[in-house]
N, C-alpha and C. Protein backbone atom coordinates (compact mmCIF):
# COMPACT_ATOMS: atom_id res chain seq x y z
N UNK A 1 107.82 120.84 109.68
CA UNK A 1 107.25 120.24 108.49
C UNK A 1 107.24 118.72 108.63
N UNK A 2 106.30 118.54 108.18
CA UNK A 2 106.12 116.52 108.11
C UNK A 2 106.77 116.16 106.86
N UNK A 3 107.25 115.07 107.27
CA UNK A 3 108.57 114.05 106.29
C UNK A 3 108.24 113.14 106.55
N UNK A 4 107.77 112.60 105.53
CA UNK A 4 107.63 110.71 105.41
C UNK A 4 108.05 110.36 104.65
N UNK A 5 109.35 109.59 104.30
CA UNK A 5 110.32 108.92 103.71
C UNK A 5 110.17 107.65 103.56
N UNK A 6 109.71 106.80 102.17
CA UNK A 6 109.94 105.49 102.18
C UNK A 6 110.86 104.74 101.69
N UNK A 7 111.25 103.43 101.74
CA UNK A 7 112.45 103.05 100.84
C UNK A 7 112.16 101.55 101.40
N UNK A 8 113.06 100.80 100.94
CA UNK A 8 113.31 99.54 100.30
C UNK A 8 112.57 98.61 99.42
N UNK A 9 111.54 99.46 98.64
CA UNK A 9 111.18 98.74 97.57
C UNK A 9 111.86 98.18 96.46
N UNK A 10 111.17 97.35 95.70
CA UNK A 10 112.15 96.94 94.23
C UNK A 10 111.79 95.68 93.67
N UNK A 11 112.15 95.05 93.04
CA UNK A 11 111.42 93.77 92.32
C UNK A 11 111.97 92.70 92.84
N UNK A 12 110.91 91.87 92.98
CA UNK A 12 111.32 90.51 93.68
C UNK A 12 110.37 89.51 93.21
N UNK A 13 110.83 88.37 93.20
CA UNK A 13 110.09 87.42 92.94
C UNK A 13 109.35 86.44 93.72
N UNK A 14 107.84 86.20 92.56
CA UNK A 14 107.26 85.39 93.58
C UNK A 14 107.64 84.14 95.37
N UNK A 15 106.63 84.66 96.07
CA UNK A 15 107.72 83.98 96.89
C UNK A 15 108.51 84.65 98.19
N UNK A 16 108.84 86.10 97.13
CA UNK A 16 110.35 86.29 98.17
C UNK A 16 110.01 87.26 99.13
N UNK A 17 110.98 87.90 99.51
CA UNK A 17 110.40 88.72 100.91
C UNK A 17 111.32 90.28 100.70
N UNK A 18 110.42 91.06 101.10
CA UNK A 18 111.03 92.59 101.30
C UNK A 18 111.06 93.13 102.33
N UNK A 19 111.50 94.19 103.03
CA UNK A 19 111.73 95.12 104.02
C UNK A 19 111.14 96.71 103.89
N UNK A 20 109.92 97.06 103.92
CA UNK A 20 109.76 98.60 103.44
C UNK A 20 110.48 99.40 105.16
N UNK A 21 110.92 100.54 104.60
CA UNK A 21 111.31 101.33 105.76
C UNK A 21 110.72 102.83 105.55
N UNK A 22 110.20 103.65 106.70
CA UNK A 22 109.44 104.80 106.40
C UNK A 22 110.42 105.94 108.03
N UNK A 23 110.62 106.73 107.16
CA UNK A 23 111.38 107.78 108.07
C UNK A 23 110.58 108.80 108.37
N UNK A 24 110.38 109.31 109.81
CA UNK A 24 109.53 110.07 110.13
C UNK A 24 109.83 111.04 111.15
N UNK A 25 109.80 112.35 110.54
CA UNK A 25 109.88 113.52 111.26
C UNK A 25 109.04 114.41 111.16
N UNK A 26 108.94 115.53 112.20
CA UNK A 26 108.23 116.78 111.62
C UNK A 26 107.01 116.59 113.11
N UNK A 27 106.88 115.85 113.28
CA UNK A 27 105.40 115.30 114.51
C UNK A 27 106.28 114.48 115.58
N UNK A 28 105.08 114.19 116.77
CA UNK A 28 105.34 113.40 117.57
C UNK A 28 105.23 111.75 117.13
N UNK A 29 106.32 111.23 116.61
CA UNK A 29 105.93 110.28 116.07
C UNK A 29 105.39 109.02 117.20
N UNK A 30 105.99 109.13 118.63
CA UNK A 30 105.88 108.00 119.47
C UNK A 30 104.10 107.77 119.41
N UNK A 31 103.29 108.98 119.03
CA UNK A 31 101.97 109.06 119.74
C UNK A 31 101.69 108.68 118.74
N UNK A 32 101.59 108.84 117.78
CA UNK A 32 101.18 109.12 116.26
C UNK A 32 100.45 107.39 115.82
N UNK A 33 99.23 107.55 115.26
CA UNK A 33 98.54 106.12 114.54
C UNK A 33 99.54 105.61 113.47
N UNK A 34 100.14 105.11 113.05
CA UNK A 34 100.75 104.79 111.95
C UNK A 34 100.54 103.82 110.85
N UNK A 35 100.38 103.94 109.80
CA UNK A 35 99.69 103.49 108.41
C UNK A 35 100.62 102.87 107.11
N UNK A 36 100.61 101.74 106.92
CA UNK A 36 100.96 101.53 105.33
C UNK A 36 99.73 101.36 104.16
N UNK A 37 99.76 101.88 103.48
CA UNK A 37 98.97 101.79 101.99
C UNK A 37 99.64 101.50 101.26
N UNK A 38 98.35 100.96 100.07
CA UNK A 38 99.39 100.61 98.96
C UNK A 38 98.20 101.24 97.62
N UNK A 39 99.06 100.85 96.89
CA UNK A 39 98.37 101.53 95.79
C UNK A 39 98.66 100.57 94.39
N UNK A 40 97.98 99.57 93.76
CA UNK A 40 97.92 98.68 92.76
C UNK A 40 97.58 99.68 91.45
N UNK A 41 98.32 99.54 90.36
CA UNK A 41 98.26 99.83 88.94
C UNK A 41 97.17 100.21 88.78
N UNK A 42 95.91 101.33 88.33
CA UNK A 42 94.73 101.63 87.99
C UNK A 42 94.20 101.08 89.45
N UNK A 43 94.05 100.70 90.38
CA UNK A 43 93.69 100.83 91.40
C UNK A 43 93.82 101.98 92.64
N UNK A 44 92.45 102.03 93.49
CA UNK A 44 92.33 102.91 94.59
C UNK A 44 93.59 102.36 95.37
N UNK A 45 93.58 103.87 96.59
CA UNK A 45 94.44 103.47 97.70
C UNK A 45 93.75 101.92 98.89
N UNK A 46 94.65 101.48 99.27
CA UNK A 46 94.31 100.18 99.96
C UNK A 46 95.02 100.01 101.63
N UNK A 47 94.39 100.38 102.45
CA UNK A 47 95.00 100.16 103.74
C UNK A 47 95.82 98.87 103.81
N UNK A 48 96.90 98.76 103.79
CA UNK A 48 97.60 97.10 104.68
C UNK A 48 97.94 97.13 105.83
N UNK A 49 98.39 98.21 107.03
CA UNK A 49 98.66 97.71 108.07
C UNK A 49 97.91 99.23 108.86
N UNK A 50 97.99 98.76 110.28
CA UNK A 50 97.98 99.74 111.29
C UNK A 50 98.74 99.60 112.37
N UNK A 51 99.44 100.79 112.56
CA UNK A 51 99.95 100.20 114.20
C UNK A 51 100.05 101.32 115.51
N UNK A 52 99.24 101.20 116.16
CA UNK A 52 98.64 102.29 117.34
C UNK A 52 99.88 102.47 117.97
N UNK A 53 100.32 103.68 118.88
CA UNK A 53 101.21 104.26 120.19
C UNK A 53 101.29 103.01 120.51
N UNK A 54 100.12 102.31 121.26
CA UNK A 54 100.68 101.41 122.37
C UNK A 54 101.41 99.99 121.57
N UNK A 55 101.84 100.19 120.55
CA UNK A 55 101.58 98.55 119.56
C UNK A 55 100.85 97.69 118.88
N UNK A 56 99.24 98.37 119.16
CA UNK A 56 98.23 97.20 118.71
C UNK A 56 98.54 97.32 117.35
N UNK A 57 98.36 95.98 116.68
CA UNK A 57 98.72 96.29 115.03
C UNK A 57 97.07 95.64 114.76
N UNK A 58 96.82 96.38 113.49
CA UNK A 58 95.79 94.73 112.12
C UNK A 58 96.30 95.43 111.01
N UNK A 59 96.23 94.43 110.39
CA UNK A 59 96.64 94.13 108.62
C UNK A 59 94.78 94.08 108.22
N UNK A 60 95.17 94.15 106.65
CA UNK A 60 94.11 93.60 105.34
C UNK A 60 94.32 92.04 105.60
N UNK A 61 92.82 91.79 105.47
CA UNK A 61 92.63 90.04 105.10
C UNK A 61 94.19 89.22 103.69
N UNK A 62 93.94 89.95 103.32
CA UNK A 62 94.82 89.81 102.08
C UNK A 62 96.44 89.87 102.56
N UNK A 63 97.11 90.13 103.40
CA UNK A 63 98.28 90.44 104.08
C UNK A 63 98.78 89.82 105.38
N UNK A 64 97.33 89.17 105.82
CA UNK A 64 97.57 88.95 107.22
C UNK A 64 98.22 87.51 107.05
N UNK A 65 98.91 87.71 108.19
CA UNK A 65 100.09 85.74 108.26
C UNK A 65 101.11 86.21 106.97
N UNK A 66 101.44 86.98 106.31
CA UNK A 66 102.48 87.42 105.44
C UNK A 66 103.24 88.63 105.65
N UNK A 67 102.72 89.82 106.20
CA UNK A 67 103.51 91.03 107.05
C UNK A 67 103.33 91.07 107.76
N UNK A 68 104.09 91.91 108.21
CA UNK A 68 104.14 92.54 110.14
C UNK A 68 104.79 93.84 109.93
N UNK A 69 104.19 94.29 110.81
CA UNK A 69 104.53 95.97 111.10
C UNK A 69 105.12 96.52 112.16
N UNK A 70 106.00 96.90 111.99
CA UNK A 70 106.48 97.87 113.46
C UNK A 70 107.53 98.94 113.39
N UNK A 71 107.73 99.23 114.59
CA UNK A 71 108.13 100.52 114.98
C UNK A 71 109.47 101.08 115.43
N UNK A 72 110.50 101.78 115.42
CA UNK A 72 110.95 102.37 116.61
C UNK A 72 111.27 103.21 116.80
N UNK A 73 110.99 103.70 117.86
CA UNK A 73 110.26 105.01 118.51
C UNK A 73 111.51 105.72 118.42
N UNK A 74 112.72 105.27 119.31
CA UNK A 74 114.03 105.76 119.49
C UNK A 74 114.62 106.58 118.10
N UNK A 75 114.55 105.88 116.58
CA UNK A 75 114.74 106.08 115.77
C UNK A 75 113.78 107.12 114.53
N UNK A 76 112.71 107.25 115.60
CA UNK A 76 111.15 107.50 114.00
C UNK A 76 111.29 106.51 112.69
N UNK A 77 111.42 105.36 113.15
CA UNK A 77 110.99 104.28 111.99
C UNK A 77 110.07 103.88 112.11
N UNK A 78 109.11 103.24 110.60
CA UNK A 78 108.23 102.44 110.52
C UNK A 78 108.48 101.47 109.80
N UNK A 79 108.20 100.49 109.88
CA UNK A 79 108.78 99.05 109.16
C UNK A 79 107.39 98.39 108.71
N UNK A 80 107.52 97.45 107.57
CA UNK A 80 106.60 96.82 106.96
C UNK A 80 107.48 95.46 106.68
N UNK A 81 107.73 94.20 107.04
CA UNK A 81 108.27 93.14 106.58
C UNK A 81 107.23 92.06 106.20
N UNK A 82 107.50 92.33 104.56
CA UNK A 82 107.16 91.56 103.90
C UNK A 82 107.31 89.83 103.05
N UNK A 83 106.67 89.28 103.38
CA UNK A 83 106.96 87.68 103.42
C UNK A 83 106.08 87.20 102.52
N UNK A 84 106.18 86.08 101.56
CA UNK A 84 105.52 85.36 100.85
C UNK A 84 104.89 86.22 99.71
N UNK A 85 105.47 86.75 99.00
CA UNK A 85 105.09 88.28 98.76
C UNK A 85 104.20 87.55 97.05
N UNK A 86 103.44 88.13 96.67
CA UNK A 86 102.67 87.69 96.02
C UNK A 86 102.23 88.68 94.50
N UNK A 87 102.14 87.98 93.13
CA UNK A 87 102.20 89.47 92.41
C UNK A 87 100.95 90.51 92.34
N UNK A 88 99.93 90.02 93.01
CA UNK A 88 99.03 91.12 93.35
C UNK A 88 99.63 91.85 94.41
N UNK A 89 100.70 91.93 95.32
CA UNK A 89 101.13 92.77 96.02
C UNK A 89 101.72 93.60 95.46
N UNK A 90 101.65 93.65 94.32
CA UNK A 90 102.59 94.88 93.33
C UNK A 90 101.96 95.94 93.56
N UNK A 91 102.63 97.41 93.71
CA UNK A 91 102.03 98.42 94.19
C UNK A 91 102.72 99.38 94.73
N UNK A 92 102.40 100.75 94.28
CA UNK A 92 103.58 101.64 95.88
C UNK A 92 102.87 101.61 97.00
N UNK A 93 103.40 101.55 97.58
CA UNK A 93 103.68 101.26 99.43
C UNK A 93 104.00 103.17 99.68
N UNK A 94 103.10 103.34 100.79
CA UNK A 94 103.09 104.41 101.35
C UNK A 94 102.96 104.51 102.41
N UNK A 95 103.85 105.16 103.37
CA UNK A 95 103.73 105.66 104.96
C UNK A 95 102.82 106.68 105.13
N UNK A 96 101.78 106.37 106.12
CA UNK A 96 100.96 107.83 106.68
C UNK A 96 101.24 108.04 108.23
N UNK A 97 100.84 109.03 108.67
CA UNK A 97 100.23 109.05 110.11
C UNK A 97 99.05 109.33 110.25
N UNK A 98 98.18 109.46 108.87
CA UNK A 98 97.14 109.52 108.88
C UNK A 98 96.75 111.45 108.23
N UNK A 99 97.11 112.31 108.01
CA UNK A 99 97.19 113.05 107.76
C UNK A 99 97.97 113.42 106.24
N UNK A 100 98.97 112.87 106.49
CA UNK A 100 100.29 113.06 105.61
C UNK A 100 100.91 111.62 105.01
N UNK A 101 101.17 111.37 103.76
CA UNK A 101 102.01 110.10 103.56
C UNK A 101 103.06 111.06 102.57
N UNK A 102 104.09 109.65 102.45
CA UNK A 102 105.04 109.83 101.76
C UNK A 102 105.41 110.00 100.09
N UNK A 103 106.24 110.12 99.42
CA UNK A 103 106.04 109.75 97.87
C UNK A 103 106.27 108.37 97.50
N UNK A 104 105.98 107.73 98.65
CA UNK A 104 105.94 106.05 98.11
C UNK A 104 106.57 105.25 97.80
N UNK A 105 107.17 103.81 97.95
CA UNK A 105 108.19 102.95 97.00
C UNK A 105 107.76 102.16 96.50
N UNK A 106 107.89 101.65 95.39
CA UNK A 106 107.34 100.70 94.40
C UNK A 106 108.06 99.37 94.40
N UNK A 107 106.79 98.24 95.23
CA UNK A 107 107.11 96.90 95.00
C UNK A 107 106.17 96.57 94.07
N UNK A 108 107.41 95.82 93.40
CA UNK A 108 106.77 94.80 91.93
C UNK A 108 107.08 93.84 92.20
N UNK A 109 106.48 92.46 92.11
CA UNK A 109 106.41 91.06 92.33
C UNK A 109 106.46 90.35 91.15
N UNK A 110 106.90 89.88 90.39
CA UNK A 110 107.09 89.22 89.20
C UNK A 110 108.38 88.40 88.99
N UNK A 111 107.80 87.43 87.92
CA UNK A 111 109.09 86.41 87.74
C UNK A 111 109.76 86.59 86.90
């Protein structure tokens, strides 16, 4: 069975910086495309990152020079570190592999 586990969301303020973490079992995760979404209040789902097997990453225009994404393989983690974090970044945050995501963690950005 596929398990996508997210966590370290929570409220922070303009400015500050978060850590999302996504736990992944059930698949080959080393091969696997890997995905963060997000999802804004009355808003559609929103791609923010990608990051291929071999490492290639891209972000949303809106994200880029403020996260980074990565991996490790050893562990089935996916990481999202978030920087300069902004209150339109408010939103749950979701792990995919493209098939399957998680039940999401909710960053809120506010002062």
């Amino acid at each position: 069975e596929v398990q996508l586990v997210e966590s370290g969301g929570g409220l922070v303020q303009p400015g500050g910086s978060l850590k999302l973490s996504c736990a992944a079992s059930g698949f080959t995760f080393r091969s696997a495309t890997m995905r963060w979404v997000r999802q804004a209040p009355g808003k559609g789902l929103e791609g923010v990152s990608i990051i291929s097997p071999s490492g290639f990453t891209t972000y949303a225009n809106s994200v880029r020079g403020r996260f980074t994404i990565s991996r490790d393989i050893a562990k089935n983690m996916l990481y999202l570190e978030m920087n300069s974090l902004k209150p339109e970044d408010t939103a749950v945050y979701y792990c995919s592999n493209g098939a399957t995501r998680g039940q999401g963690t909710q960053v809120t950005v506010s002062s």
